[in-house]
Structure formats: structure tokens, C-alpha cells
Protein backbone atom coordinates (compact mmCIF):
# COMPACT_ATOMS: atom_id res chain seq x y z
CA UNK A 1 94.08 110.37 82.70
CA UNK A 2 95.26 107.63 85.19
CA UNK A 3 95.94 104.40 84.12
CA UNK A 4 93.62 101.79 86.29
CA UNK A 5 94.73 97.99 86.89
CA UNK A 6 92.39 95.71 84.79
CA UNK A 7 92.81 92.80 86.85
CA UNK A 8 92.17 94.47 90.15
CA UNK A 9 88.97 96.14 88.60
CA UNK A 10 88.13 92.40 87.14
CA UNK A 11 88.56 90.97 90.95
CA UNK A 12 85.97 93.81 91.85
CA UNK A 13 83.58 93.08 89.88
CA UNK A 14 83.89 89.37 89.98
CA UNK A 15 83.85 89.35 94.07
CA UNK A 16 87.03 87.61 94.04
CA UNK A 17 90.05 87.17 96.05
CA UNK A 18 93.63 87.39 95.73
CA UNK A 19 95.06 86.52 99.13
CA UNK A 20 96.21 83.69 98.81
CA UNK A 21 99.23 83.42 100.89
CA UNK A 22 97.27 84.64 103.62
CA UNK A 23 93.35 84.78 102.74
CA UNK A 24 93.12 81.27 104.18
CA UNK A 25 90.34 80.22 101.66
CA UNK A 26 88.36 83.45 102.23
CA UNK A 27 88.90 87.05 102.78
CA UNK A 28 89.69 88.19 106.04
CA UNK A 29 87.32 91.41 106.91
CA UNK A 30 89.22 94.39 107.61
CA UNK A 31 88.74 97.12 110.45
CA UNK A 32 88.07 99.89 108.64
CA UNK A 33 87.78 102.25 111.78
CA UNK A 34 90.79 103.35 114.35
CA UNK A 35 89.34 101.35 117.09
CA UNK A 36 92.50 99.79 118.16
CA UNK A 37 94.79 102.34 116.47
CA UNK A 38 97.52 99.68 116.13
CA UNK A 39 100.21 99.68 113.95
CA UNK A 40 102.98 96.63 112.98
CA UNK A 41 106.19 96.45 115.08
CA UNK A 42 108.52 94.42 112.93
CA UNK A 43 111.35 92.42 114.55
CA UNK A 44 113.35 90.86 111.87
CA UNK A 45 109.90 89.79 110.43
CA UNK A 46 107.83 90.95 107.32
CA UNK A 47 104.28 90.94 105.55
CA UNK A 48 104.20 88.71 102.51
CA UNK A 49 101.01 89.44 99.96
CA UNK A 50 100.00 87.71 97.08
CA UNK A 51 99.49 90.30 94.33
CA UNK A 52 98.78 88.39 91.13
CA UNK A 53 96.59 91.13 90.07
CA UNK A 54 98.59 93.77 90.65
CA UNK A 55 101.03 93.92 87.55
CA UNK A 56 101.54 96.73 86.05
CA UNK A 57 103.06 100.25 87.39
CA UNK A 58 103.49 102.62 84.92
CA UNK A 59 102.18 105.67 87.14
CA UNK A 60 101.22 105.05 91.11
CA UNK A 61 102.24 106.48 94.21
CA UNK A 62 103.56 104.22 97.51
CA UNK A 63 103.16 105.59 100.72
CA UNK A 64 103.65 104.32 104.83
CA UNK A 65 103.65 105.76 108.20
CA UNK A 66 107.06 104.39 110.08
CA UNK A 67 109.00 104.59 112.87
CA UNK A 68 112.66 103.25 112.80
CA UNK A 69 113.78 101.51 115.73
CA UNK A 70 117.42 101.42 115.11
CA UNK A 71 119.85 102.76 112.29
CA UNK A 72 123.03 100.90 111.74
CA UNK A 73 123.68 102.73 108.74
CA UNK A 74 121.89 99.60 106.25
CA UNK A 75 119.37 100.39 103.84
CA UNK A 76 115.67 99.45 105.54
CA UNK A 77 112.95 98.27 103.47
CA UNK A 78 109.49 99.88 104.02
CA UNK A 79 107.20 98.12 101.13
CA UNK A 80 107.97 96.48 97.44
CA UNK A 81 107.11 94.03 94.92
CA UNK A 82 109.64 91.19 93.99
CA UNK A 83 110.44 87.80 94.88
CA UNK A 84 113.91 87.00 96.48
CA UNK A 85 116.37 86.09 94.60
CA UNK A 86 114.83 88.76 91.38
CA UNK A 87 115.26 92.54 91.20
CA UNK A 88 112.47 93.89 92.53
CA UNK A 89 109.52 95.65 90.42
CA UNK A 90 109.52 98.24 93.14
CA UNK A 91 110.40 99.24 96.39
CA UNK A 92 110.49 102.10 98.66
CA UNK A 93 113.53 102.00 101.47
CA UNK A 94 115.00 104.23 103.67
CA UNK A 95 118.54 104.89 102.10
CA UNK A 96 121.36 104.50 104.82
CA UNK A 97 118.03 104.17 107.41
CA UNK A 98 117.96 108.23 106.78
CA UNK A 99 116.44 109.30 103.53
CA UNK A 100 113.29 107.80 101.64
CA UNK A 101 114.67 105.85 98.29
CA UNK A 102 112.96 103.89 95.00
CA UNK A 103 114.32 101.44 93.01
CA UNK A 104 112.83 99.77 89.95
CA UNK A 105 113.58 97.12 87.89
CA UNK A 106 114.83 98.77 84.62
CA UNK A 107 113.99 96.04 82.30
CA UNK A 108 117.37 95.49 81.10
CA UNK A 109 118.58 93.87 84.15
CA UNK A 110 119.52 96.74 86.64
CA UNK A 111 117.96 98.23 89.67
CA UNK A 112 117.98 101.89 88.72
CA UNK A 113 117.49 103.91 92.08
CA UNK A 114 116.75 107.52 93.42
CA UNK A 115 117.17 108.76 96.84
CA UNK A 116 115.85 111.85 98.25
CA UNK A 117 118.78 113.42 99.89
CA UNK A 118 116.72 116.43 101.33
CA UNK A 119 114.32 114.06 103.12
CA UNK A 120 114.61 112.95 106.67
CA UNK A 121 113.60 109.71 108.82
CA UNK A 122 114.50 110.53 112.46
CA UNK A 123 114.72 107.96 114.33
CA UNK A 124 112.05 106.41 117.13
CA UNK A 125 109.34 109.64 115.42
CA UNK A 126 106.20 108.22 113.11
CA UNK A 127 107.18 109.85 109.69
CA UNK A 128 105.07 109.35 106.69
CA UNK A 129 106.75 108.88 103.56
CA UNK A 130 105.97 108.55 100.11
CA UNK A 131 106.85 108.20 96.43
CA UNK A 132 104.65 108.97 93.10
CA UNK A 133 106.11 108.24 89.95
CA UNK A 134 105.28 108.02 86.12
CA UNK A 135 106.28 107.76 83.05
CA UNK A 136 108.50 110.89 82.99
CA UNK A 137 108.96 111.50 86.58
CA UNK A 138 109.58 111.26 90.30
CA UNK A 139 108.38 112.84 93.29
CA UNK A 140 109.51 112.01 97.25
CA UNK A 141 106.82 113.63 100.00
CA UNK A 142 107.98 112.75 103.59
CA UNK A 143 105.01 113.98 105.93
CA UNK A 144 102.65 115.70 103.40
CA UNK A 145 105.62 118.07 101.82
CA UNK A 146 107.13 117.64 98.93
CA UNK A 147 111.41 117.14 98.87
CA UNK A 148 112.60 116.31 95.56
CA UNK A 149 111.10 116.13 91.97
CA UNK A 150 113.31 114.33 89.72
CA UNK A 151 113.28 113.51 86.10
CA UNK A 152 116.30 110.70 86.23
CA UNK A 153 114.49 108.17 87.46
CA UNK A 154 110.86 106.53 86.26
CA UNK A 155 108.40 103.72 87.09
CA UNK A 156 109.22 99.89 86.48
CA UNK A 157 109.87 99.05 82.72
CA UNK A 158 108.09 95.51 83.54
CA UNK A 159 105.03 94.21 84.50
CA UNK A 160 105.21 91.66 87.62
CA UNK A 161 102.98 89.47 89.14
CA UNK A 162 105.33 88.99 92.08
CA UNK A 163 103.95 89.01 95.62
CA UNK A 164 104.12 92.43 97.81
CA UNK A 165 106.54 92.35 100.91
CA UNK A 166 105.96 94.74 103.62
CA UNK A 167 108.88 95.68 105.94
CA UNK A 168 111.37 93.00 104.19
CA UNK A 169 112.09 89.74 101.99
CA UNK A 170 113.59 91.85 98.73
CA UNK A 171 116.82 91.84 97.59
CA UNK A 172 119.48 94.63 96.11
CA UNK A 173 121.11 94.76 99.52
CA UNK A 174 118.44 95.48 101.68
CA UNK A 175 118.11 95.24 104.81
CA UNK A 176 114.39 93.94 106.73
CA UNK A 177 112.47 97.20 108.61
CA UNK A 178 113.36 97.64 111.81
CA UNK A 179 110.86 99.15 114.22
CA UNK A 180 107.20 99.94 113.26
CA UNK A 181 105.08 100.71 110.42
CA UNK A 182 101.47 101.35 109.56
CA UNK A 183 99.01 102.61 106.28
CA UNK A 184 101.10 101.04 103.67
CA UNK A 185 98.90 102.61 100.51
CA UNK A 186 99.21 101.45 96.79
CA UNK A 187 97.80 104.09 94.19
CA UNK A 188 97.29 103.88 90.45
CA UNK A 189 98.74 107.60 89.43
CA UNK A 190 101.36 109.62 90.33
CA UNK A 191 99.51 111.51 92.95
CA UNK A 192 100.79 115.60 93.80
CA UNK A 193 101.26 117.40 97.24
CA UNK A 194 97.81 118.05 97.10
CA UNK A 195 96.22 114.43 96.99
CA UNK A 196 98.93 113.45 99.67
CA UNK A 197 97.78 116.16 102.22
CA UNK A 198 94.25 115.66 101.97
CA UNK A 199 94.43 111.83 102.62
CA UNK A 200 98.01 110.97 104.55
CA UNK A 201 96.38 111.46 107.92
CA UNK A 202 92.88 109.68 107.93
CA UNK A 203 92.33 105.82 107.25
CA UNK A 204 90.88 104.21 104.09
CA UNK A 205 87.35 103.12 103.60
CA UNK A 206 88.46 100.87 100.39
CA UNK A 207 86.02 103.20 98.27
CA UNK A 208 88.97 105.81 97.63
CA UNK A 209 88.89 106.85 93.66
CA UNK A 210 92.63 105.03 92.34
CA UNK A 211 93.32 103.16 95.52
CA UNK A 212 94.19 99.76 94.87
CA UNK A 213 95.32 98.65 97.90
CA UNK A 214 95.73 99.58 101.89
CA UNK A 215 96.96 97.77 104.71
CA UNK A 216 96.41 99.48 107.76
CA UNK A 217 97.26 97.02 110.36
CA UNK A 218 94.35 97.08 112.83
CA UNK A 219 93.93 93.21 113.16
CA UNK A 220 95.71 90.74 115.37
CA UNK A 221 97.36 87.77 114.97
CA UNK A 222 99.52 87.41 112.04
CA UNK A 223 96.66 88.40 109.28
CA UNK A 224 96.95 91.38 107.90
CA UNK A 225 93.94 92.19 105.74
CA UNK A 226 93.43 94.38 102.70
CA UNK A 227 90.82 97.06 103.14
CA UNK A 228 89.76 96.98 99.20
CA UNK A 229 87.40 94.66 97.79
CA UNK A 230 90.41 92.70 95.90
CA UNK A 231 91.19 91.33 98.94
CA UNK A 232 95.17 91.58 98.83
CA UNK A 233 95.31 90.03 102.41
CA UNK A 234 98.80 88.33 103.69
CA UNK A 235 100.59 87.08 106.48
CA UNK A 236 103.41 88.27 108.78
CA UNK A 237 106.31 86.30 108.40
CA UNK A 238 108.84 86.23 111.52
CA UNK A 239 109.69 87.86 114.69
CA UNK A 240 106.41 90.84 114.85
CA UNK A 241 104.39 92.75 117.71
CA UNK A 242 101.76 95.01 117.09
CA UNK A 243 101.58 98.60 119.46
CA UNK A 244 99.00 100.91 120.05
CA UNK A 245 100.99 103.63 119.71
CA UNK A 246 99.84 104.44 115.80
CA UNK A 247 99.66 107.35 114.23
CA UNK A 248 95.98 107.69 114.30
């Protein structure tokens, strides 16, 4: 059984809000259909969320379609949770700007991180990527296949209450995204090959069983809404564009 966040279910129920770095005293509504089809080109900028109510990570799964601009050999951050200056809770990175990578805050003071050596992020191609984790385990997908299971590395050993940053603003030698990136996903469980095929090539309707949170980037402006009810909304920070040129 999967473990469900009990203050995102609270903000549900209550009709409330979380996003406040970028809610701007209410929620902004989110497109929920591919009208535009527009994804987040990130230029030295990133997405900062206020995520309060998402704590804890014990099992989940964290997953993004992106396209990387340049590689200059750095490791790029796709999506995490942290604040600078603090190891990060979480956050999925392109190791070297080649392979998909994790790294969690072991609780003792370290960054413990896993890289999936078999994966591949070509550059200037849309490649979706994603990690599940648990108590026990570790899985890397890069577009809908699985290429690595590991049992050395597992979930955060801490709760956080840290904002989420999208393409940037984490530490541990990271570098910001650079290029573009679109359907940044947040899951309660550790989801298989299976749940990753039949949902990592349509958009969210916010009423997806364990989905806690989805950004899929089909505003404008530098709002960048949350399709659940929670309302994890947020702001780009920085140098951004926004392309039609999405995945879907």
C-alpha cells in the first residue's frame, strides 16, 4: 500500500492553497488541455514552488520531459526539493549533462547519490526521464523503459518542508538546466515500468490516483500553475522563454 501525503490530502479537502511564492493571493487556474503545447525554455533561470505540504518522501516517483541545450560536462538540475545553502531532500539531475541521477539527503549529513550509467540524455532530443524510489529501492526509466534497478541507494531519511525548484537553485554542485523542460510530475509510490508507460505521454487532469503534483507549463508569463487541487503554483525566476515545440 502507498503511503499518501496527509497535508496535501488536508489542502484538498480544505480548498486551500499552497502557492505562496507564486499563487499571488489565489490559485492560478491551470490549462489542463495541450492547447498551446508549450513547454519551459530555461536560460540560466528556474521555477521556485512553495511546498509546505509536501514533506515527506518515503516512496514516490519524479519524472520530466527535457531537452538539453548545451553540455559542458556540469551536472544539470531537472527538479528537487531544498533550499540553497542545505542538502537537498531530493533531486533528479542529469549526471555530467548525460545520464539521469538522484541524490537524497541521508539524514546524517551527506548527499548519498545514484546515477544511471546505462541511461542516455542526447542532446537538443525531448527525453523523458524518471526516478521511483522507496524504502528498499531504486529504479531510473528514461522514455518509458526501465535502465537500472538498484538497491544502494533509497528515498530521503528526512522530512522537508523546503520549497520545490524546477530547472535550478539547489546546491551539491549543480549546475541550473540548460535548455527546455516540460511535465515535471510528483508521485506518492514508487511507480513500475508499467504505470510509467501508460501515463508518460498524455497530460494530467489533477484527478490521477497518487499524483500530488504536475506542472505542465502551458501558461504564460512567469506563473507556472499546479494542475492539482493543492495548488503548488510558483514563479520562474531568471532568464526563461517558453516554445511550442513540446512534447505533446
Amino acid at each position: 500500500m502507498h503511503r499518501v501525503d496527509v497535508g496535501w490530502l488536508a489542502a484538498i479537502l480544505l480548498g486551500g492553497c499552497s502557492g505562496g511564492s507564486g499563487g499571488g493571493g489565489g490559485c492560478p487556474a491551470p490549462v489542463l488541455e495541450a492547447t498551446n503545447g508549450t513547454a519551459l525554455v530555461l536560460e540560466g533561470g528556474h521555477v521556485e514552488i512553495e511546498a509546505a505540504t509536501l514533506t515527506s518522501y518515503e516512496d514516490a516517483t519524479l519524472q520530466a520531459w527535457v531537452r538539453l541545450a548545451d553540455d559542458l560536462g556540469a551536472d544539470r538540475q531537472i527538479a528537487g526539493k531544498g533550499r540553497p545553502g542545505e542538502t537537498p531532500a531530493f533531486v533528479l539531475f542529469a549526471d555530467g549533462g548525460e545520464n539521469p541521477a538522484v541524490g537524497f539527503d541521508d539524514g546524517g549529513g551527506g548527499f548519498e547519490t545514484s546515477v544511471a550509467v546505462a541511461g542516455d540524455i542526447p542532446l537538443g532530443t525531448w527525453t523523458h526521464v524518471a526516478v521511483a524510489w522507496n524504502t528498499s529501492s531504486l529504479a531510473f526509466y528514461v522514455n518509458g523503459a526501465v535502465v537500472v534497478n538498484t538497491t544502494t541507494v533509497t528515498g530521503p531519511a528526512v522530512a522537508s518542508d523546503a520549497p520545490i525548484f524546477l530547472g535550478g537553485g539547489l546546491d551539491e554542485g549543480g549546475q541550473p538546466w540548460a535548455g527546455d523542460i516540460d511535465e515535471v510530475r510528483l508521485w506518492a509510490g514508487a511507480h513500475d515500468v508499467g504505470q510509467i508507460l501508460g501515463d508518460y505521454e498524455s497530460m494530467m487532469t489533477g484527478l490521477e490516483s497518487e499524483l500530488l503534483a504536475a506542472w505542465n507549463f502551458e501558461e504564460s508569463g512567469r506563473t507556472v500553475a499546479d494542475v492539482m487541487p493543492a495548488c503548488h503554483s510558483g514563479k520562474v525566476k531568471g532568464e526563461y522563454s517558453r516554445t511550442s515545440d513540446a512534447p505533446f
